[in-house]
C-alpha atoms as a PDB file:
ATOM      1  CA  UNK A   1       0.000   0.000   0.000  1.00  0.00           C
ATOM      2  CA  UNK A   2       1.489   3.480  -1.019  1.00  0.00           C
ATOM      3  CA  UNK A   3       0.888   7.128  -0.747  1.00  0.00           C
ATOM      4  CA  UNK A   4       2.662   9.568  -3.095  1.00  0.00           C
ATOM      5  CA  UNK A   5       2.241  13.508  -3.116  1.00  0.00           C
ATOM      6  CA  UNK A   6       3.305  15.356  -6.235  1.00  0.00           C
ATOM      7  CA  UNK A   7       5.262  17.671  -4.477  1.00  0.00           C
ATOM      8  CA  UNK A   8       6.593  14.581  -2.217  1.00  0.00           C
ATOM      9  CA  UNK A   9      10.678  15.653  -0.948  1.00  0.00           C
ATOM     10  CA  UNK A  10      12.030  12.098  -1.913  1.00  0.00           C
ATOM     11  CA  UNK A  11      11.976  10.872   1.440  1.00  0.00           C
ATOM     12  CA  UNK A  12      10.487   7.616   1.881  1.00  0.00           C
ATOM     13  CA  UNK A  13       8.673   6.213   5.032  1.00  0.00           C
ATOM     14  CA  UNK A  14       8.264   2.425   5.798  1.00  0.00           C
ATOM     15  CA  UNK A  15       5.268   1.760   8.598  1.00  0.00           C
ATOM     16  CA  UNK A  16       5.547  -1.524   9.729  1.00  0.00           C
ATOM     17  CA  UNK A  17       2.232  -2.035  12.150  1.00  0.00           C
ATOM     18  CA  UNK A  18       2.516  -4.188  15.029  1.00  0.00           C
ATOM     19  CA  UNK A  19       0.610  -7.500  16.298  1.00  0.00           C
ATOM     20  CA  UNK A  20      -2.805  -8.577  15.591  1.00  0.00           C
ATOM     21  CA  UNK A  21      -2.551  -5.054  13.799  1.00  0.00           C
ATOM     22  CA  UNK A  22      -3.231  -4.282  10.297  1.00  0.00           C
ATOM     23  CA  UNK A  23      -1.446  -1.331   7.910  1.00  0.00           C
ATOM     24  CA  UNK A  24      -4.551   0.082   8.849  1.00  0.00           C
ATOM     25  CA  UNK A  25      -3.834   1.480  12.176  1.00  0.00           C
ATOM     26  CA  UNK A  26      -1.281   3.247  10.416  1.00  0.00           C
ATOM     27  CA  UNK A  27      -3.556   5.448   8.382  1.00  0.00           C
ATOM     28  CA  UNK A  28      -3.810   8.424  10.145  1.00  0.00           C
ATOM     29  CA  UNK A  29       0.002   8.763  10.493  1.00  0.00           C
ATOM     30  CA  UNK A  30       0.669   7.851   6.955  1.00  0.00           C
ATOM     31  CA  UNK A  31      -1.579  10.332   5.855  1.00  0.00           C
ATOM     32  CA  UNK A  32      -0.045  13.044   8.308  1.00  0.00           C
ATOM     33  CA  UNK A  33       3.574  12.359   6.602  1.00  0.00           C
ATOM     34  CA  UNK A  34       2.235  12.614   3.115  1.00  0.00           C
ATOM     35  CA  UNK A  35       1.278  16.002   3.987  1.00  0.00           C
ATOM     36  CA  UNK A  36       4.263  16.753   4.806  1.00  0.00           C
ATOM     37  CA  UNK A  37       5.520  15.523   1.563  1.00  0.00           C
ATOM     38  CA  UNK A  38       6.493  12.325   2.434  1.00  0.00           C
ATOM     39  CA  UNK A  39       5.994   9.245   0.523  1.00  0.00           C
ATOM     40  CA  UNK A  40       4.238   6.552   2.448  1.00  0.00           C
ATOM     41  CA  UNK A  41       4.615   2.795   2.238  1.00  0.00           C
ATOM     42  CA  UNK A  42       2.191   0.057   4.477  1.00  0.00           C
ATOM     43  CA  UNK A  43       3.810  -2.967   5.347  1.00  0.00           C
ATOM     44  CA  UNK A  44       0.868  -5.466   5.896  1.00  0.00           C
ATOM     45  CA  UNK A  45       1.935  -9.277   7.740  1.00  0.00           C
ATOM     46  CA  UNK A  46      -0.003 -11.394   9.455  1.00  0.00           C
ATOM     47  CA  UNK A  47       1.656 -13.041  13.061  1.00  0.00           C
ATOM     48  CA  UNK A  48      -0.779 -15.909  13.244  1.00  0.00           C
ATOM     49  CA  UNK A  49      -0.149 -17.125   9.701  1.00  0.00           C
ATOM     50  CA  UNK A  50       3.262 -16.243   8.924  1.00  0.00           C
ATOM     51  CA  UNK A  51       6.828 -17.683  10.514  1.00  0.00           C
ATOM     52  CA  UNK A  52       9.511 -15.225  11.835  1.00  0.00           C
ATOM     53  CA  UNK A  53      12.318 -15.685   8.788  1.00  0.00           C
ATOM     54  CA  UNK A  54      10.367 -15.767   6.048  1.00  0.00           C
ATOM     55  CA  UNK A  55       8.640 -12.505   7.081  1.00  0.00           C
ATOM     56  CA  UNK A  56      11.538 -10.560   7.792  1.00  0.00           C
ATOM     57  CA  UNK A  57      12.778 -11.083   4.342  1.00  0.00           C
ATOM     58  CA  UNK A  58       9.785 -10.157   2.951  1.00  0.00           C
ATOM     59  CA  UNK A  59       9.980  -6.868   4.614  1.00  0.00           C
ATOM     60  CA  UNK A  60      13.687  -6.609   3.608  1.00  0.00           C
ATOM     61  CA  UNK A  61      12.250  -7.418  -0.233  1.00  0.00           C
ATOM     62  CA  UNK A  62       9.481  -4.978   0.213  1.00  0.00           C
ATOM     63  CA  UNK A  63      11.725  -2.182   1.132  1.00  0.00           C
ATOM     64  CA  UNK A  64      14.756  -2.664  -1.484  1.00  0.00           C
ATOM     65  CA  UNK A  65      11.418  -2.532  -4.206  1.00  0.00           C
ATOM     66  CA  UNK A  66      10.051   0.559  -2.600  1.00  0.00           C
ATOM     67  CA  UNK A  67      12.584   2.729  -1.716  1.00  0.00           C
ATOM     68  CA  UNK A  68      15.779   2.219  -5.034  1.00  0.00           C
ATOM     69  CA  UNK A  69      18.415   4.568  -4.460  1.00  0.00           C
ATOM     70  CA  UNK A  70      15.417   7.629  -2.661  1.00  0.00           C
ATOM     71  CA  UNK A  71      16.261   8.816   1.017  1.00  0.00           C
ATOM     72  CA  UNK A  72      14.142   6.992   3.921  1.00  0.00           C
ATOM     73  CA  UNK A  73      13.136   6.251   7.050  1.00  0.00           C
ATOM     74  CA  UNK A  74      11.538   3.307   9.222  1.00  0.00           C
ATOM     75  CA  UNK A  75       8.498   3.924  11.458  1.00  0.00           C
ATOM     76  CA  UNK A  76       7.167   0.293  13.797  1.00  0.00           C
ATOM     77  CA  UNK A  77       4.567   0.207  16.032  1.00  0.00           C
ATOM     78  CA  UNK A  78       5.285  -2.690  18.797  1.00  0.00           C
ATOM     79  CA  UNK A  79       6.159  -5.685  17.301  1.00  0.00           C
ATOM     80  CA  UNK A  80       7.116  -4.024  13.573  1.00  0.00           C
ATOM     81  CA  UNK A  81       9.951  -2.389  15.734  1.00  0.00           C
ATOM     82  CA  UNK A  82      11.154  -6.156  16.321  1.00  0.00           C
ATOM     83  CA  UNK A  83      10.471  -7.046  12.784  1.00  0.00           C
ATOM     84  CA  UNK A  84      12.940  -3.935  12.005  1.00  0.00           C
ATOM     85  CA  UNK A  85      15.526  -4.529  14.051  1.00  0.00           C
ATOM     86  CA  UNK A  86      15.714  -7.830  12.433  1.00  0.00           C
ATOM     87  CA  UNK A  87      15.408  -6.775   9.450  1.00  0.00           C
ATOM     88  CA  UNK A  88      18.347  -3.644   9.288  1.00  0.00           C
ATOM     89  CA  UNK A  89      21.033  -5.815   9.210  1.00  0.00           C
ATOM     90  CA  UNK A  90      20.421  -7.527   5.857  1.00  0.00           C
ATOM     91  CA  UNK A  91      19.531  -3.848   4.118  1.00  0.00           C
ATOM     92  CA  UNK A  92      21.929  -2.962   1.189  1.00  0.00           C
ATOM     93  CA  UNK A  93      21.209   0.724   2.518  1.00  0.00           C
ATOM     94  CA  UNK A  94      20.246   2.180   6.288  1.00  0.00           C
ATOM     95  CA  UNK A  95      17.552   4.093   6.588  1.00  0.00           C
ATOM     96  CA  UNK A  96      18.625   7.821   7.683  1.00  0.00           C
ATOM     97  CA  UNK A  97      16.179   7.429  11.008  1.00  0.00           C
ATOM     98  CA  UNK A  98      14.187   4.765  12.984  1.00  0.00           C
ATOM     99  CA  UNK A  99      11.197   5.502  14.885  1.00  0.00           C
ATOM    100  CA  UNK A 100       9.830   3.495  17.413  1.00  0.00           C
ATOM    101  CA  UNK A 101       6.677   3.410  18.667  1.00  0.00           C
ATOM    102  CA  UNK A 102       6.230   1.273  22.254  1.00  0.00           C
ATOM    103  CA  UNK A 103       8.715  -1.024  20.811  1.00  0.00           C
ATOM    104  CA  UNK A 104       8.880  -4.307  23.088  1.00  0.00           C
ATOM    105  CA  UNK A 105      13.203  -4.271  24.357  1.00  0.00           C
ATOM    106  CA  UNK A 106      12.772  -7.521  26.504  1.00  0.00           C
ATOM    107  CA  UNK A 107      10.607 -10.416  26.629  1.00  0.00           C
ATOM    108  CA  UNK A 108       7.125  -9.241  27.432  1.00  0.00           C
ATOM    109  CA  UNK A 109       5.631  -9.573  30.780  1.00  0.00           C
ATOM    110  CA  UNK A 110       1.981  -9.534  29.209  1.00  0.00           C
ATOM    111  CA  UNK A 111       3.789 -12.038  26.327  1.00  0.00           C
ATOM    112  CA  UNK A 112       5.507 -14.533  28.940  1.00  0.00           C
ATOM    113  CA  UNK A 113       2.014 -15.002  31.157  1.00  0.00           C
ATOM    114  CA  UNK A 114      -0.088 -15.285  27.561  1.00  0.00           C
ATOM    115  CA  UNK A 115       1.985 -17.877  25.848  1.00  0.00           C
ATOM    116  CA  UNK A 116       1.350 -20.531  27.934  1.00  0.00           C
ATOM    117  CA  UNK A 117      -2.580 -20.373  26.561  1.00  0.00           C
ATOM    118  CA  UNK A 118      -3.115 -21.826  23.357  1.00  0.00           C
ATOM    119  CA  UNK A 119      -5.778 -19.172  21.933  1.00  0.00           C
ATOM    120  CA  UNK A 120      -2.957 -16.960  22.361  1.00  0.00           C
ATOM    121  CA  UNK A 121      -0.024 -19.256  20.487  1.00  0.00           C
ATOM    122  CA  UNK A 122      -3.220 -19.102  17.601  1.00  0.00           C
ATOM    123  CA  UNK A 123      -3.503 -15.741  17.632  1.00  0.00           C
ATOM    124  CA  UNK A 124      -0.168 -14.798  17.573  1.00  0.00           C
ATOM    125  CA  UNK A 125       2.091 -17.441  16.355  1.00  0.00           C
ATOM    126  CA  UNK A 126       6.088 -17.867  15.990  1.00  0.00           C
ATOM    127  CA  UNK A 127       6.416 -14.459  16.287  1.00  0.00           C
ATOM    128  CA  UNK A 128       4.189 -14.354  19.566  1.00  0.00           C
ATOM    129  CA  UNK A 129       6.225 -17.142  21.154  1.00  0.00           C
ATOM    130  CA  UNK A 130       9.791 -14.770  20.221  1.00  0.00           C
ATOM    131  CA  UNK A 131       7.999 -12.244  22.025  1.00  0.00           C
ATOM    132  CA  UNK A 132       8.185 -14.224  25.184  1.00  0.00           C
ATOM    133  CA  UNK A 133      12.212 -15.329  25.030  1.00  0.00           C
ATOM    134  CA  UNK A 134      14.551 -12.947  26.487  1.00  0.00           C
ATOM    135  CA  UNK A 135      16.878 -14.810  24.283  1.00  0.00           C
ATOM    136  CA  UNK A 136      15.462 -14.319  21.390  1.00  0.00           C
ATOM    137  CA  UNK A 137      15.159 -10.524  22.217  1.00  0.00           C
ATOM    138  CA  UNK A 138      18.398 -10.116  23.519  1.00  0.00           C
ATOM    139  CA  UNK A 139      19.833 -11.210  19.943  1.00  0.00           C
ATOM    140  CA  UNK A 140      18.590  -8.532  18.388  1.00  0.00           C
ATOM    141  CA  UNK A 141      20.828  -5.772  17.389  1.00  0.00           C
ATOM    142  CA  UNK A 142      20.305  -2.113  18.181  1.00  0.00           C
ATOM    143  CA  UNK A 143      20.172  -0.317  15.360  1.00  0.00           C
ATOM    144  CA  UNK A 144      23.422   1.821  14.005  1.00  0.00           C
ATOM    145  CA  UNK A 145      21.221   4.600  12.934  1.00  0.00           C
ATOM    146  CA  UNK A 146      19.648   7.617  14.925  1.00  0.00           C
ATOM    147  CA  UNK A 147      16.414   6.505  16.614  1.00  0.00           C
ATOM    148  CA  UNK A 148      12.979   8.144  17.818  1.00  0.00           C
ATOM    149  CA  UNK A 149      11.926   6.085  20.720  1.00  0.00           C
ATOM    150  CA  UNK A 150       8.143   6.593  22.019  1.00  0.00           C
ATOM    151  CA  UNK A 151       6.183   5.003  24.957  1.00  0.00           C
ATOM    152  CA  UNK A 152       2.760   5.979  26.274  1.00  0.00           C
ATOM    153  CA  UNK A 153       2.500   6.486  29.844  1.00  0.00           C
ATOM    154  CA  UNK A 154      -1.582   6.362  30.298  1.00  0.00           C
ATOM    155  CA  UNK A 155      -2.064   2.628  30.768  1.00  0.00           C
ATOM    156  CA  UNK A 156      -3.661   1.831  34.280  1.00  0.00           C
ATOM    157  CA  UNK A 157      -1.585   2.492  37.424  1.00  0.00           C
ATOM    158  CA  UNK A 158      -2.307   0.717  41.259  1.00  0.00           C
ATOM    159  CA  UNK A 159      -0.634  -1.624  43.271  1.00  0.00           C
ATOM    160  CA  UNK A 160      -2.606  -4.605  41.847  1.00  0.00           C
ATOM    161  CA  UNK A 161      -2.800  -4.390  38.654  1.00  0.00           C
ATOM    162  CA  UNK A 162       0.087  -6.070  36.560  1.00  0.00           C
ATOM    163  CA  UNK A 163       2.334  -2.988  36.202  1.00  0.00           C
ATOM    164  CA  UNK A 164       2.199  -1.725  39.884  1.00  0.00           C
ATOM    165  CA  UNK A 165       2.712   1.785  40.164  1.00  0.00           C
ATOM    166  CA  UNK A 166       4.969   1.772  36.718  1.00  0.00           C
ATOM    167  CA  UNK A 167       4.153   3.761  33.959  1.00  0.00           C
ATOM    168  CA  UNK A 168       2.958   2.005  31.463  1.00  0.00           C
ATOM    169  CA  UNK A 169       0.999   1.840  28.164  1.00  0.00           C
ATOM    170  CA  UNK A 170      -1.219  -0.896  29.385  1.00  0.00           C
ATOM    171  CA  UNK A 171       0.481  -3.587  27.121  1.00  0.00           C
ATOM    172  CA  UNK A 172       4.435  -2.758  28.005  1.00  0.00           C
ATOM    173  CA  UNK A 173       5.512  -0.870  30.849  1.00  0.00           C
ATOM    174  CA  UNK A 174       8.083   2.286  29.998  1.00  0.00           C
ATOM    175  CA  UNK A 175      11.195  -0.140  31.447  1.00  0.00           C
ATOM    176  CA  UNK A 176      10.655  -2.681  28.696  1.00  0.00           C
ATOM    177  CA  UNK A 177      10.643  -0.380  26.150  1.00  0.00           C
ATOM    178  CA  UNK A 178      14.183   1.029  27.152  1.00  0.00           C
ATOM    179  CA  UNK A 179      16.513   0.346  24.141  1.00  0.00           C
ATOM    180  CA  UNK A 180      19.798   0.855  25.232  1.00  0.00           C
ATOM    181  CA  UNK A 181      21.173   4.173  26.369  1.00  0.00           C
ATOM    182  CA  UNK A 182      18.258   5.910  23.211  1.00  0.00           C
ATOM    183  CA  UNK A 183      16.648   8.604  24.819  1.00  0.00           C
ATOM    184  CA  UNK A 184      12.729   7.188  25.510  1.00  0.00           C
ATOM    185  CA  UNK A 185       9.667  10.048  24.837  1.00  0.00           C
ATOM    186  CA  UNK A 186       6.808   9.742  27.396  1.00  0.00           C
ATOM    187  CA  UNK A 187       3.455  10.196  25.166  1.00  0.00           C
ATOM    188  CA  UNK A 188       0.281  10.276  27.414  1.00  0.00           C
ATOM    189  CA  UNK A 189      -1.596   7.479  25.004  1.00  0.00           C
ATOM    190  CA  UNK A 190      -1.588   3.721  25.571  1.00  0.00           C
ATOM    191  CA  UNK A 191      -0.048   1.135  23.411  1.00  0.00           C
ATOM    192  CA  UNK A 192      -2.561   0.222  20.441  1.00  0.00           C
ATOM    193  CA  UNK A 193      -3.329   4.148  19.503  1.00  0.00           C
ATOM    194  CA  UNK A 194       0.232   5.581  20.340  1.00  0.00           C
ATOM    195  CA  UNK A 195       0.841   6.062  16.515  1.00  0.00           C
ATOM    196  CA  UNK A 196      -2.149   8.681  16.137  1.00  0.00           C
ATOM    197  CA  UNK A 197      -0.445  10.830  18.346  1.00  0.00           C
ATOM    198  CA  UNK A 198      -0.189  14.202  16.369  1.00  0.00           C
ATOM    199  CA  UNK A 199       3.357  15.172  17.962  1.00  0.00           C
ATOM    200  CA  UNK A 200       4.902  11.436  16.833  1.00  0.00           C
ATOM    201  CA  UNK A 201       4.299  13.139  13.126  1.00  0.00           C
ATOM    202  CA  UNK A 202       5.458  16.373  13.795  1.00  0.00           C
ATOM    203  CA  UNK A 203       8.410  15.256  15.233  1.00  0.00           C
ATOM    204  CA  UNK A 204       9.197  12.696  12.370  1.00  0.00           C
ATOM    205  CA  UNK A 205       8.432  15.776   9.905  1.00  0.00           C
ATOM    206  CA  UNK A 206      10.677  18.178  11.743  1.00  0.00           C
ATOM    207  CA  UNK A 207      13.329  15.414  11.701  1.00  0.00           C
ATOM    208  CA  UNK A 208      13.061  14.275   8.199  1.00  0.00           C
ATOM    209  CA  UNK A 209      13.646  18.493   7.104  1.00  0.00           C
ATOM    210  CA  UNK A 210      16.280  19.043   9.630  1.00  0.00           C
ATOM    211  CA  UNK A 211      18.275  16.311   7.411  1.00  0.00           C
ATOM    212  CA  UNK A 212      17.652  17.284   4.037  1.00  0.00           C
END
């Protein structure tokens, strides 16, 4: 799925959506980018149908066909920030900036209790399961290229519910979304609607023009 502006600045986004998602949650951001200028593309993957490998070099196929020799940029929500961080490595180019929206750093807490229920390993598949392995996670490399990190801070806060007192989105808490020593942005959203925040586009924008 693409979006092109005639007056588009040659800078191409990626947005990879997360789990049990659809390119469709992506919309209102994509269309907030193109006008801006910026040329859209909607990554679309299914976690209960397809296995880990084969998916990530679909993405890397998708983006070598979309972007040819143009500037661009990667934008995941939740598990599409996994799917990138797998998927950088094998990229003839980098991207010129990474954004991350509530990007899961460590095997889930919420993804650890689920996958031991089956409706959950049907729902969500390999990549579910991954989700769950702090070995799995920790293999993943943090990207070489500047980053946007983002993580919502309105999920529900009280001594017994699963986060405690943490901030959290009410999927991931702000601790596993931590990705090294990358600055994190506090957003007050939760987890499945962080990418409709209006200042995650302006700041992309004002990035994506500071580097031109």
């Amino acid at each position: 799925m693409d979006g092109r502006r005639p007056d588009s600045a040659n800078v191409h986004a990626i947005l990879v959506h997360g789990m049990g998602r659809t390119p469709v949650s992506m919309l209102l951001l994509a269309k907030r980018l193109r006008a801006a200028g910026i040329t859209t593309h909607l990554f679309a993957y299914s976690a209960a149908f397809e296995r880990w490998l084969p998916c990530v070099e679909r993405l890397r196929t998708f983006i070598t066909s979309r972007v040819g020799e143009q500037r661009f940029i990667i934008i995941g929500h939740s598990l599409g920030c996994v799917l990138t961080r797998a998927v950088l490595p094998h990229l003839a180019r980098a991207p010129e900036l990474g954004v991350f929206l509530a990007p899961p750093t460590m095997a889930s807490s919420y993804a650890i209790k689920l996958a031991q229920w089956r409706l959950f390993r049907l729902l969500t598949g390999e990549m579910g399961q991954l989700l769950a392995r702090q070995d799995f996670m920790d293999s993943l490399p943090i990207p070489d290229i500047p980053l946007r990190v983002y993580a919502g801070v309105k999920g529900p806060r009280s001594r017994w519910m699963p986060f405690g007192d943490e901030p959290n989105d009410g999927i991931l808490s702000v601790k596993e979304v931590q990705l090294g020593n990358v600055p994190v942005q506090l957003l007050p959203t939760i987890h499945t609607i962080i990418m409709n925040s209006r200042q995650v586009a302006s700041d992309i924008v004002a990035t994506v023009k500071s580097r031109a």
